[in-house]
C-alpha atoms as a PDB file:
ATOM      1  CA  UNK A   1      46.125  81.863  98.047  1.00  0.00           C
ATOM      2  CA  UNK A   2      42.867  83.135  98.437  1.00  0.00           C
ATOM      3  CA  UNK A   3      43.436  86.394  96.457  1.00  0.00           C
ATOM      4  CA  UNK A   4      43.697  84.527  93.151  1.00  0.00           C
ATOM      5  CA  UNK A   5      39.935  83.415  93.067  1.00  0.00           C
ATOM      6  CA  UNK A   6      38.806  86.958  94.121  1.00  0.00           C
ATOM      7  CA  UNK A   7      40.646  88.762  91.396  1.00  0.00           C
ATOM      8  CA  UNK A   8      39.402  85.882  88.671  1.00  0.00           C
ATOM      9  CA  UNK A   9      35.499  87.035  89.654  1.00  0.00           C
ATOM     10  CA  UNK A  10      36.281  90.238  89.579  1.00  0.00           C
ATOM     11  CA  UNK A  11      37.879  90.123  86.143  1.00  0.00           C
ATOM     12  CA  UNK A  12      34.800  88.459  84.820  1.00  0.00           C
ATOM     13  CA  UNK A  13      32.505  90.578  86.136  1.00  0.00           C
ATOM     14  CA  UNK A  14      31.419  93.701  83.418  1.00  0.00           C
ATOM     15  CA  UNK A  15      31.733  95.878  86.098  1.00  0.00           C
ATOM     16  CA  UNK A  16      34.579  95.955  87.513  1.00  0.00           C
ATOM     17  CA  UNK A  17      36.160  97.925  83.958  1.00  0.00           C
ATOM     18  CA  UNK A  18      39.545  98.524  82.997  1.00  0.00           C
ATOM     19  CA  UNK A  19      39.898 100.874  86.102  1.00  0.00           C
ATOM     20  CA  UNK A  20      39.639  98.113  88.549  1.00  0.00           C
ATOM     21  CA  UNK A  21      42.191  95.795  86.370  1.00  0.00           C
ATOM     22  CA  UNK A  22      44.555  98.496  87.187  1.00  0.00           C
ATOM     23  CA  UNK A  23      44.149  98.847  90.605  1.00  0.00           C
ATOM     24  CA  UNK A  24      44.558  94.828  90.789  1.00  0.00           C
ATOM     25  CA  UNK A  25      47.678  95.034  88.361  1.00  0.00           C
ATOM     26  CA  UNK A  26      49.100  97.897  91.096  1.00  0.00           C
ATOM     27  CA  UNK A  27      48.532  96.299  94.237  1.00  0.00           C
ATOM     28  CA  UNK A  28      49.826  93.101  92.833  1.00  0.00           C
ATOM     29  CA  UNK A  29      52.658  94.678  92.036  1.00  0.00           C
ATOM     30  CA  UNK A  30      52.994  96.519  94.924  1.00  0.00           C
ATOM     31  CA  UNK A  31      52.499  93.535  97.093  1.00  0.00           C
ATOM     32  CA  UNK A  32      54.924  91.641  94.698  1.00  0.00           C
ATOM     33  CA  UNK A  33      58.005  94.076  95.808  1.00  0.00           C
ATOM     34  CA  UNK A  34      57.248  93.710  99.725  1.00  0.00           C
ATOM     35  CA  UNK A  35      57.795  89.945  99.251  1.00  0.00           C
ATOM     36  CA  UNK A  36      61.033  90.028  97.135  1.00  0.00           C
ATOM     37  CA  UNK A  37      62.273  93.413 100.221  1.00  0.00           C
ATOM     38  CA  UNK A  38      61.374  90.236 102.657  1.00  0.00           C
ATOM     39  CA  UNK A  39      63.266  87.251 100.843  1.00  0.00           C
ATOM     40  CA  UNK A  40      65.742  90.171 100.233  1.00  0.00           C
ATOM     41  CA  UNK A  41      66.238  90.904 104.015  1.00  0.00           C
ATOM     42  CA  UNK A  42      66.082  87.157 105.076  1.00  0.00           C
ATOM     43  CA  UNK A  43      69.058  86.143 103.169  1.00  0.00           C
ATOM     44  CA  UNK A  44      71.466  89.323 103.890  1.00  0.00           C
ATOM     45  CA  UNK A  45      70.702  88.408 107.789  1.00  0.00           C
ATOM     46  CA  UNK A  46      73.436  85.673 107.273  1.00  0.00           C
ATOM     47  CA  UNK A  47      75.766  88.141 106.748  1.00  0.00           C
ATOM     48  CA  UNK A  48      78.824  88.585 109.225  1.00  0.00           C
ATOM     49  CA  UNK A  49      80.594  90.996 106.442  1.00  0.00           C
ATOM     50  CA  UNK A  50      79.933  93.919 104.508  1.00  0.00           C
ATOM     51  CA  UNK A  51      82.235  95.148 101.949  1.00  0.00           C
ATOM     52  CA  UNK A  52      81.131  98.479  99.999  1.00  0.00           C
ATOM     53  CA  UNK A  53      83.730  99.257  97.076  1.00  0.00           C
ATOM     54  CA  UNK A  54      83.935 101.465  93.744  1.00  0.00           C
ATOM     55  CA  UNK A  55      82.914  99.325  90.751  1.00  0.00           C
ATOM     56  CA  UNK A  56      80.054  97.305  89.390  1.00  0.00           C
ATOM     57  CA  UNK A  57      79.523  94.063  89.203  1.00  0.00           C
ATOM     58  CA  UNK A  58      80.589  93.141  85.247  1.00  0.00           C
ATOM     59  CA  UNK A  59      83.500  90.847  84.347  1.00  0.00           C
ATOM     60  CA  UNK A  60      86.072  93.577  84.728  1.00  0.00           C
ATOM     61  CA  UNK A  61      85.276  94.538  88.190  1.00  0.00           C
ATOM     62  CA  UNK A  62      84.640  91.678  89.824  1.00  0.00           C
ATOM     63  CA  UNK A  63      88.197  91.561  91.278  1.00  0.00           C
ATOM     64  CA  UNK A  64      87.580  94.364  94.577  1.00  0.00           C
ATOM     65  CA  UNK A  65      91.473  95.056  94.286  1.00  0.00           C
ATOM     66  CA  UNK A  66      90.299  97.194  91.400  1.00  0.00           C
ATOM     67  CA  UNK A  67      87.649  99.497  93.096  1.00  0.00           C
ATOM     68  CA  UNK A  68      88.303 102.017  96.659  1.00  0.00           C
ATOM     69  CA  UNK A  69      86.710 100.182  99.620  1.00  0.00           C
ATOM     70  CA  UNK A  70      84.447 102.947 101.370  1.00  0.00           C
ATOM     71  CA  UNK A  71      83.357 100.224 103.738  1.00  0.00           C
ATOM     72  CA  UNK A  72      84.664  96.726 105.032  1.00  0.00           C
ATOM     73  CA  UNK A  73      82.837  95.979 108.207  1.00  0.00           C
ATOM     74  CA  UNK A  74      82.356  92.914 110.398  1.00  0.00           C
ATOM     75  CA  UNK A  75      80.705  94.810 113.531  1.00  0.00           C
ATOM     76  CA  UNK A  76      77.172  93.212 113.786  1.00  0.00           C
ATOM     77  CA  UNK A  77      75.326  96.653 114.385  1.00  0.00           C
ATOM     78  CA  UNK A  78      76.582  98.193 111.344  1.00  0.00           C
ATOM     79  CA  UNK A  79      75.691  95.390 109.168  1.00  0.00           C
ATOM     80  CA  UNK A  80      72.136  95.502 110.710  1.00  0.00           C
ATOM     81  CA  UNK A  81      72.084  99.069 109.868  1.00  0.00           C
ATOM     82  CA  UNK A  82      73.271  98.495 106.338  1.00  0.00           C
ATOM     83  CA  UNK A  83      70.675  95.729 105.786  1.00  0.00           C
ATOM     84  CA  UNK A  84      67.867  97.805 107.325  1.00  0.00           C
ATOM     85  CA  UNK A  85      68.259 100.877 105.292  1.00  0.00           C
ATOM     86  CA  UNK A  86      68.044  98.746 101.795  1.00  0.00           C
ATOM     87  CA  UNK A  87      64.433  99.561 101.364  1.00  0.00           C
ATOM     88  CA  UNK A  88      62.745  98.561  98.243  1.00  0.00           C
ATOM     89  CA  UNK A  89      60.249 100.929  96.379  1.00  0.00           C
ATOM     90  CA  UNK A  90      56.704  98.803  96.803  1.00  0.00           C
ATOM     91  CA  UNK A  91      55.304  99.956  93.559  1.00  0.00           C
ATOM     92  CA  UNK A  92      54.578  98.722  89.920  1.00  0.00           C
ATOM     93  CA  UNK A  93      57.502 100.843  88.786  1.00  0.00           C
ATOM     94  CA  UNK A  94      59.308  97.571  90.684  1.00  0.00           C
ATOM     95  CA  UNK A  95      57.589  94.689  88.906  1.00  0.00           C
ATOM     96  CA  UNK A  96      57.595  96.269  85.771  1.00  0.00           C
ATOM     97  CA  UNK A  97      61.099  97.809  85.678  1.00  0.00           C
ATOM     98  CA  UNK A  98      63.702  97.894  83.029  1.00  0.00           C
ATOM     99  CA  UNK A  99      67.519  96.846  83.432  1.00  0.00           C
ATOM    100  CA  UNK A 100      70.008  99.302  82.345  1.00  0.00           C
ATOM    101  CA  UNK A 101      73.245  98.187  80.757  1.00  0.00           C
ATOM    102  CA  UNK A 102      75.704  99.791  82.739  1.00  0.00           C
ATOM    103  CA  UNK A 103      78.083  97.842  85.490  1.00  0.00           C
ATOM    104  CA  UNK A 104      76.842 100.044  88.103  1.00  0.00           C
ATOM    105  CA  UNK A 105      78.903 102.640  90.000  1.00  0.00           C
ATOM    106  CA  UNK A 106      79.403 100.410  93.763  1.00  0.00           C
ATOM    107  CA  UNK A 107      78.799  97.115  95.068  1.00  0.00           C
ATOM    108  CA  UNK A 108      77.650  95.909  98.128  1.00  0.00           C
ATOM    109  CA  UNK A 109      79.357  92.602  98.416  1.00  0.00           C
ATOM    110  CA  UNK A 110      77.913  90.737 101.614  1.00  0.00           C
ATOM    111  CA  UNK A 111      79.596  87.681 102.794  1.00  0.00           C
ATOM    112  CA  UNK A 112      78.895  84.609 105.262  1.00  0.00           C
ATOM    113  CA  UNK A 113      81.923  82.417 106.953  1.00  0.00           C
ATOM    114  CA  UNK A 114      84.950  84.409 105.159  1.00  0.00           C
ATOM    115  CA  UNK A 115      83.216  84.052 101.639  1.00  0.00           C
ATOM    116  CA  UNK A 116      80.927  86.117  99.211  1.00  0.00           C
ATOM    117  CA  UNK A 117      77.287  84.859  98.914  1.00  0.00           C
ATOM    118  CA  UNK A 118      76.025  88.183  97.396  1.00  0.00           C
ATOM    119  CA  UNK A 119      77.135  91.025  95.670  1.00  0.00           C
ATOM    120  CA  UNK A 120      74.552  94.187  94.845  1.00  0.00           C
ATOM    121  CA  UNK A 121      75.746  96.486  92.520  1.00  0.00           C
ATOM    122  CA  UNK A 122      74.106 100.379  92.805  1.00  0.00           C
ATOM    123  CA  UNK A 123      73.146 101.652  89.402  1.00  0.00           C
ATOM    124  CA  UNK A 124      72.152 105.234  89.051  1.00  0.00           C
ATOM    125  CA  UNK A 125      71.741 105.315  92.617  1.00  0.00           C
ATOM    126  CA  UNK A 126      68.000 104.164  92.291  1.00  0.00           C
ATOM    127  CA  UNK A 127      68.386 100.322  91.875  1.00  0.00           C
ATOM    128  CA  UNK A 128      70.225  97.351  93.022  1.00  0.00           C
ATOM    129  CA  UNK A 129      71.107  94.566  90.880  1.00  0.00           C
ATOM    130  CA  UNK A 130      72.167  91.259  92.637  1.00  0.00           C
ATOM    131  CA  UNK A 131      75.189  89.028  90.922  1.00  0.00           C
ATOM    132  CA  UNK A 132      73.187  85.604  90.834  1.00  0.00           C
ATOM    133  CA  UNK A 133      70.946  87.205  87.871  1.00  0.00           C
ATOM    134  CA  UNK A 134      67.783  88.094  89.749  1.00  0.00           C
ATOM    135  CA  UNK A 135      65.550  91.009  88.996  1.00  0.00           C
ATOM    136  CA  UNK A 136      67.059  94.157  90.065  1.00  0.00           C
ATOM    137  CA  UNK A 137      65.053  96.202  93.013  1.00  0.00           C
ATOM    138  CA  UNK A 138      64.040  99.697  92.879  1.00  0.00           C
ATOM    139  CA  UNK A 139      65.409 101.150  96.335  1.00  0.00           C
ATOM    140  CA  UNK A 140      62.849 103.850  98.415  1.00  0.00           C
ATOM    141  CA  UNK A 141      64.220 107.337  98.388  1.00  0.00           C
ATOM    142  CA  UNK A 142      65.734 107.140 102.087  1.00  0.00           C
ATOM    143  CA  UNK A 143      67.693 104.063 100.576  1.00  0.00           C
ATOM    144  CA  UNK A 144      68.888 105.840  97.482  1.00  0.00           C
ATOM    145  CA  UNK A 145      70.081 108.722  99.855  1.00  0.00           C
ATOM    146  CA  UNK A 146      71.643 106.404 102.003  1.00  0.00           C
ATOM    147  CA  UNK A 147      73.424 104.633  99.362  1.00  0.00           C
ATOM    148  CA  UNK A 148      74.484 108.049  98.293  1.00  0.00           C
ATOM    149  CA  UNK A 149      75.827 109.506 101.530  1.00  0.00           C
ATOM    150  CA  UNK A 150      78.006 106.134 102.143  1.00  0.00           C
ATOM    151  CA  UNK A 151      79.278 106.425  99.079  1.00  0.00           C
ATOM    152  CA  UNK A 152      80.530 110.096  99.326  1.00  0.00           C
ATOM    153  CA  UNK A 153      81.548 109.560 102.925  1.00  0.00           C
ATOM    154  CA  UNK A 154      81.702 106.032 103.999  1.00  0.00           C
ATOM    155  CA  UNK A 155      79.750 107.073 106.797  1.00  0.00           C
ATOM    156  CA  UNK A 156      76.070 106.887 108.423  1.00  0.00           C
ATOM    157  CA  UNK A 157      74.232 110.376 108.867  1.00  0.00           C
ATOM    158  CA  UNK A 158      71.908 109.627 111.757  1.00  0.00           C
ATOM    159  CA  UNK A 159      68.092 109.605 111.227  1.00  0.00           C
END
């Protein structure tokens, strides 16, 4: 990566100040949250299911018998649509994010030849935190509205 030798001269140089160290931090960061939104995206294309329940993703509500399905779909559109409108904030607020410690309110559950590969639960309607551990994502505001209308309605408002 050529960026990594840039940003080392610029550090050592007296004038680029603390102002400039931010700016590098932030569009780091920034940068950082448009890969993970890509690595994100490239691994939900597998997807031939969507299931959107009630319930989080902690020990007591893994089990989707326990929450209201809003949304089981297998229709190829729909889970292009789903996938497309999980936009992740590109900002430091991202990278530098805390996790809460609730179970979150829904999950996302996307599957791949009749079995789960990913769940995403949707805590405080702003983030998404995936079951194999990684960092959560901070969604965009369309997302979070999104999110928001399917769970109230289990349906898309068009754009």
């Amino acid at each position: 990566m050529k960026l990594l030798p840039l940003l080392w001269k610029c550090l050592r140089t007296a004038a680029f100040g603390i102002g400039g160290l931010v700016l590098v931090v932030y569009l780091l960061a920034a940068a950082g949250s448009e890969v993970r939104e890509y690595r994100l995206h490239a691994c939900l294309r597998k997807a031939d299911r969507i299931l959107f329940r009630t319930g989080g993703m902690c020990h007591q509500d893994r089990d989707p018998e326990k929450g209201r399905i809003i949304l089981d779909t297998s229709d190829p559109a729909v889970i292009s649509r789903v996938i497309s409108e999980l936009q992740v904030a590109h900002s430091p607020g991202n990278f530098l994010n805390l996790a809460c410690m609730c179970c979150g309110e829904h999950t996302l559950e996307f599957h791949s030849g009749g079995k789960p590969f990913l769940g995403l639960s949707v805590h405080h309607r702003v983030k998404l935190r995936p079951s194999d551990g990684g960092l959560e994502y901070v969604l965009s505001a369309d997302a979070s509205d999104f999110i928001a209308n399917l769970a109230a309605t289990g349906l898309f408002q068009e754009k």
